[in-house]
Protein backbone atom coordinates (compact mmCIF):
# COMPACT_ATOMS: atom_id res chain seq x y z
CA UNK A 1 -18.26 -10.56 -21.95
CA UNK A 2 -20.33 -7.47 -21.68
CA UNK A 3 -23.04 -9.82 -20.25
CA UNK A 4 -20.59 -10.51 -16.96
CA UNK A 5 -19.97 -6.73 -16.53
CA UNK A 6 -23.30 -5.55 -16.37
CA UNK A 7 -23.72 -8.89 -13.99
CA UNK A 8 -20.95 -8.16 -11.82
CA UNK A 9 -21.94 -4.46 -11.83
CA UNK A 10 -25.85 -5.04 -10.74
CA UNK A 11 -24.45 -7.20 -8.02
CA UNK A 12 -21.78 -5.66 -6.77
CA UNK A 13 -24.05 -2.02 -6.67
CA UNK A 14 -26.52 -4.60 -5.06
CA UNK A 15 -24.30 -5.50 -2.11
CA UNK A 16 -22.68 -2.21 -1.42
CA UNK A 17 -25.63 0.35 -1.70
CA UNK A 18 -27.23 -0.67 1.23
CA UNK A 19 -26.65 2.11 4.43
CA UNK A 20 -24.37 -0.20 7.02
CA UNK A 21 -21.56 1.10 9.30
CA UNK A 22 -18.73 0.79 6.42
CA UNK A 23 -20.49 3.65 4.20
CA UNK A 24 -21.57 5.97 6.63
CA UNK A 25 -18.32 5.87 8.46
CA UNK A 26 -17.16 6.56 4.90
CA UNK A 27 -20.06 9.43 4.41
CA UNK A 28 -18.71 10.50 7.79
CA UNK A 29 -15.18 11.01 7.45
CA UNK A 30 -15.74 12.75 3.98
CA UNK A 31 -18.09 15.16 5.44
CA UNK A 32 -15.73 15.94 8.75
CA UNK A 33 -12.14 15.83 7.22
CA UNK A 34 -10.97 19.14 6.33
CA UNK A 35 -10.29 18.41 2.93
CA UNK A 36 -11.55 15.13 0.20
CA UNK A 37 -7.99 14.32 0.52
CA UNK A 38 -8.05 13.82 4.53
CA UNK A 39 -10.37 10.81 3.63
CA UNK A 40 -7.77 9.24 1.46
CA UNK A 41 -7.16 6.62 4.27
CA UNK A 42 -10.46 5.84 4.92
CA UNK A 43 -10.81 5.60 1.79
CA UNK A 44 -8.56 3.06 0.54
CA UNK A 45 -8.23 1.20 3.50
CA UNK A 46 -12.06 0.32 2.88
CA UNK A 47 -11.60 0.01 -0.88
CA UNK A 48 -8.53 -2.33 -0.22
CA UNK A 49 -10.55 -4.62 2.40
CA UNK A 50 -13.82 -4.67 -0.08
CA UNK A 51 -10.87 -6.44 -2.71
CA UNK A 52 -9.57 -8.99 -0.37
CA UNK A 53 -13.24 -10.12 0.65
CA UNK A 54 -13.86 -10.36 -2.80
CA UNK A 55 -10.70 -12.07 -3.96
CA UNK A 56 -11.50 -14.21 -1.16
CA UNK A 57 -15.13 -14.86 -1.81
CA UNK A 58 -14.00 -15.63 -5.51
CA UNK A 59 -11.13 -18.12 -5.26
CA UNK A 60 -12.78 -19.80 -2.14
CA UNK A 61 -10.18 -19.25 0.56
CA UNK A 62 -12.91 -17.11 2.90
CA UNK A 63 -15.04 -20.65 3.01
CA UNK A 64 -12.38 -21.35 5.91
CA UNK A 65 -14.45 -19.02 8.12
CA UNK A 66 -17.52 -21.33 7.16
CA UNK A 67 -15.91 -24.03 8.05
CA UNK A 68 -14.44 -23.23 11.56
CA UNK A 69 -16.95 -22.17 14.24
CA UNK A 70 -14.62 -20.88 16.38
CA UNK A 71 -13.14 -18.39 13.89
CA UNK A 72 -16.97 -17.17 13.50
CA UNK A 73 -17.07 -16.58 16.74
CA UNK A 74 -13.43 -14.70 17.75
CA UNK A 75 -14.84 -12.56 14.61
CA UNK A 76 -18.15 -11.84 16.27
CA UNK A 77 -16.48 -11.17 19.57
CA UNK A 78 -13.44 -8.95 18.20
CA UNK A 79 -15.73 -7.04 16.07
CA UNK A 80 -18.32 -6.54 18.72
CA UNK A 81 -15.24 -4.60 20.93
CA UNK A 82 -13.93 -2.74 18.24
CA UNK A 83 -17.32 -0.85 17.08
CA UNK A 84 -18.01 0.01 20.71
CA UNK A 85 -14.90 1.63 21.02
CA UNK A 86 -15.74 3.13 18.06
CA UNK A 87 -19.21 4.23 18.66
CA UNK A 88 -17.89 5.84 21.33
CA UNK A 89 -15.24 7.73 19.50
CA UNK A 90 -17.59 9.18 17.16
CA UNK A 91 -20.40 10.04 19.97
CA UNK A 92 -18.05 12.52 21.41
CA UNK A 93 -16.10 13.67 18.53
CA UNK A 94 -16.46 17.23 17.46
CA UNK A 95 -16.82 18.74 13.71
CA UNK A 96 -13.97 20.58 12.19
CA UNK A 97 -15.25 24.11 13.14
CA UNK A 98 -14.29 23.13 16.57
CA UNK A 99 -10.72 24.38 18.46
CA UNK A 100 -7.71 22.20 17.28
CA UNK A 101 -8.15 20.43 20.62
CA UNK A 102 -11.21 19.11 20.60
CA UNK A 103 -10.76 18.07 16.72
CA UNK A 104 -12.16 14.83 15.69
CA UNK A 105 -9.97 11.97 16.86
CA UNK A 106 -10.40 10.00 13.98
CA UNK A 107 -8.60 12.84 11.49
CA UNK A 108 -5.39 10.81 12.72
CA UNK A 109 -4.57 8.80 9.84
CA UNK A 110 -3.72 5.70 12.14
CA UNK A 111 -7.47 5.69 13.86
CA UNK A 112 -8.91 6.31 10.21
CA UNK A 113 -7.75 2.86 8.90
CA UNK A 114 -8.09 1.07 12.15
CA UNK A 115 -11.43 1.83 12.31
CA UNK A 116 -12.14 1.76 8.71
CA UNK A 117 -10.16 -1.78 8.52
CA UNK A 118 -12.35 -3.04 11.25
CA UNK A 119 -15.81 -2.41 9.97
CA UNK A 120 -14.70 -4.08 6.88
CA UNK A 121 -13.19 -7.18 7.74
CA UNK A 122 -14.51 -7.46 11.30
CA UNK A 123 -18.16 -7.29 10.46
CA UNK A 124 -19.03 -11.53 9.74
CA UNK A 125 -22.26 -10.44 7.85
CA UNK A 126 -20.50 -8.72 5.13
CA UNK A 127 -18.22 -12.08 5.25
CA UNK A 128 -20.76 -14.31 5.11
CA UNK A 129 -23.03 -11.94 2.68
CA UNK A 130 -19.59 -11.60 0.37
CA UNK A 131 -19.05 -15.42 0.40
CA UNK A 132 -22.36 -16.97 -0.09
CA UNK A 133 -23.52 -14.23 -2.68
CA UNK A 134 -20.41 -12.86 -4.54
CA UNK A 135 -18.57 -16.48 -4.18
CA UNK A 136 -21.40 -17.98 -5.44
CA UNK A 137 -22.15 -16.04 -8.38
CA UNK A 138 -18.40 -16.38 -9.35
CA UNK A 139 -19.58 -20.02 -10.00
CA UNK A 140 -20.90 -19.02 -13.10
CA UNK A 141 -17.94 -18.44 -14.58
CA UNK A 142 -14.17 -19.79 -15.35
CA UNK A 143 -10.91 -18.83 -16.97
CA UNK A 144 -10.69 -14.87 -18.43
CA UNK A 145 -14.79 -14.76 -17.60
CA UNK A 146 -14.24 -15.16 -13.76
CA UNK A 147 -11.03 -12.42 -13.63
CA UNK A 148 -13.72 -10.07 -16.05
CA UNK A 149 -16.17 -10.51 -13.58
CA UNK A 150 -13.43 -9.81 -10.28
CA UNK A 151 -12.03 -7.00 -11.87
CA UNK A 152 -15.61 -5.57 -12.57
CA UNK A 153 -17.04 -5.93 -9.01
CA UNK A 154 -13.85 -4.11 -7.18
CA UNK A 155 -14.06 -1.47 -9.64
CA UNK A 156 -17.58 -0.69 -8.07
CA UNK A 157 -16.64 -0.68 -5.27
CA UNK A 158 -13.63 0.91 -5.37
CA UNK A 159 -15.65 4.05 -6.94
CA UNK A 160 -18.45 3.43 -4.88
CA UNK A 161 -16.07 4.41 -1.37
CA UNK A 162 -14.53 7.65 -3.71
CA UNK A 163 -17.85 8.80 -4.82
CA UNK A 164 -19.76 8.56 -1.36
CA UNK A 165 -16.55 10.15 0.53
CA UNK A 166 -16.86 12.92 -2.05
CA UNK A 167 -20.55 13.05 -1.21
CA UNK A 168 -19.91 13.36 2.21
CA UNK A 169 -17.18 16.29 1.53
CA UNK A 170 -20.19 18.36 -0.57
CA UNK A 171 -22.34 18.27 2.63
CA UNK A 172 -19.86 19.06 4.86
CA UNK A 173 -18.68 22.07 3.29
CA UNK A 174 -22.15 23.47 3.52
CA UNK A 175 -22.37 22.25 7.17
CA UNK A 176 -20.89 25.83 8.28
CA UNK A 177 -22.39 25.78 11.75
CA UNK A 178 -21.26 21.84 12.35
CA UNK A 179 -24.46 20.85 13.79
CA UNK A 180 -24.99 18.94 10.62
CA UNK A 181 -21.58 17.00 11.75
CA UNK A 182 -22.44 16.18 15.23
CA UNK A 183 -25.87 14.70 14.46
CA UNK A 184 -24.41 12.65 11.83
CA UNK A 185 -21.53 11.54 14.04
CA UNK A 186 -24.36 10.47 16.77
CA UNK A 187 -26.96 8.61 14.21
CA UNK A 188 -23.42 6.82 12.87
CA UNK A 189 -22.28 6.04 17.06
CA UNK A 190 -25.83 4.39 17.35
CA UNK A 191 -25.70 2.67 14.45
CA UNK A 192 -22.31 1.09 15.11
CA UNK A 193 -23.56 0.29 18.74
CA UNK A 194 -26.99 -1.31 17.27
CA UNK A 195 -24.37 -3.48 15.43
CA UNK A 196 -21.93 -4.16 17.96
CA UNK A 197 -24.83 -5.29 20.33
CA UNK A 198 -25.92 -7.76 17.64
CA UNK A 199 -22.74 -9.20 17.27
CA UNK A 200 -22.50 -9.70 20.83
CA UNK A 201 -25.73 -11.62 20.96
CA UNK A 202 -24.36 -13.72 18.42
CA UNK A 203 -20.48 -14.29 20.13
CA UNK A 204 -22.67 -15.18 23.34
């Protein structure tokens, strides 16, 4: 048992540590919100997502993307739209020291798990990646061994999103001036764009 925890924890650490839009939109919104708790929807909306992939990864039923190339594609397609709108939004968002009218439009709770929700599930490499690695490794293992090993990969991730959001709130707090803010909300809009062009290439 302990065996498929510390398996399920190397992994899942494995998958999520690398820098991709989901964490530093997280990163982001912890370090811009006004307070850890104005990340709470970014927060678990990207949490929540992370546990259906992986639900779906486990039991199989994300092997329907696999199988349909058009789904593939309407992902690649979809996704590609939604980060450029987003890259956008975070180009010419402002940090918190700003006037209330030029706050950052993605404080609304709304945009916060739209956007969160869509570089989650609308991103087909973290599909695929969840699918062929997690899915596969799930192999290993049946009965109360698989749920041990489910339950152990959401809870890293699940404190992975809290801890980096809180991460984000330390910096931000010592980000007095903002300027810390903006150039973090302009590396994350080209990163998102970098992304969304890929996916393009790929939907063409």
């Amino acid at each position: 048992m302990l065996q498929t925890i510390v398996h399920a924890v190397v992994l899942g650490f494995g998958l999520i540590l690398p820098v991709g839009v989901q964490n530093v939109f997280v990163f982001n919104q912890g370090a811009s919100q006004r307070s850890y708790f104005g990340a709470l929807p970014v927060i678990l909306t990207a949490s929540l997502c992370d546990t259906f992939l992986i639900l779906a990864a486990v039991f199989g039923v994300s092997l329907i993307v696999l199988t349909f190339s058009w789904l593939q594609a309407a992902l690649y397609g979809i996704g590609c739209l939604f980060l450029l709108y987003m890259g956008w939004v975070l180009w010419h968002s402002k940090p918190s020291t700003a006037s209330s009218s030029q706050q950052m439009e993605v404080r609304q709770p709304k945009k916060q798990i739209l956007f969160a929700a869509s570089v989650s599930l609308l991103n087909p490499h973290a599909i695929l990646d969840t699918v062929g690695v997690i899915g596969t490794n799930s192999l290993n293992y049946a009965g109360g061994e698989k749920w041990v090993f489910l339950i152990s990969i959401v809870c890293v991730s699940w404190l992975w999103f809290f801890g980096l959001a809180f991460a984000g709130r330390l910096v931000g707090k010592h980000d007095t001036s903002g300027r810390f803010i903006t150039r973090l909300n302009k590396v994350s809009a080209c990163m998102i764009w970098g992304v969304a062009v890929y996916m393009g290439l790929h939907f063409v």
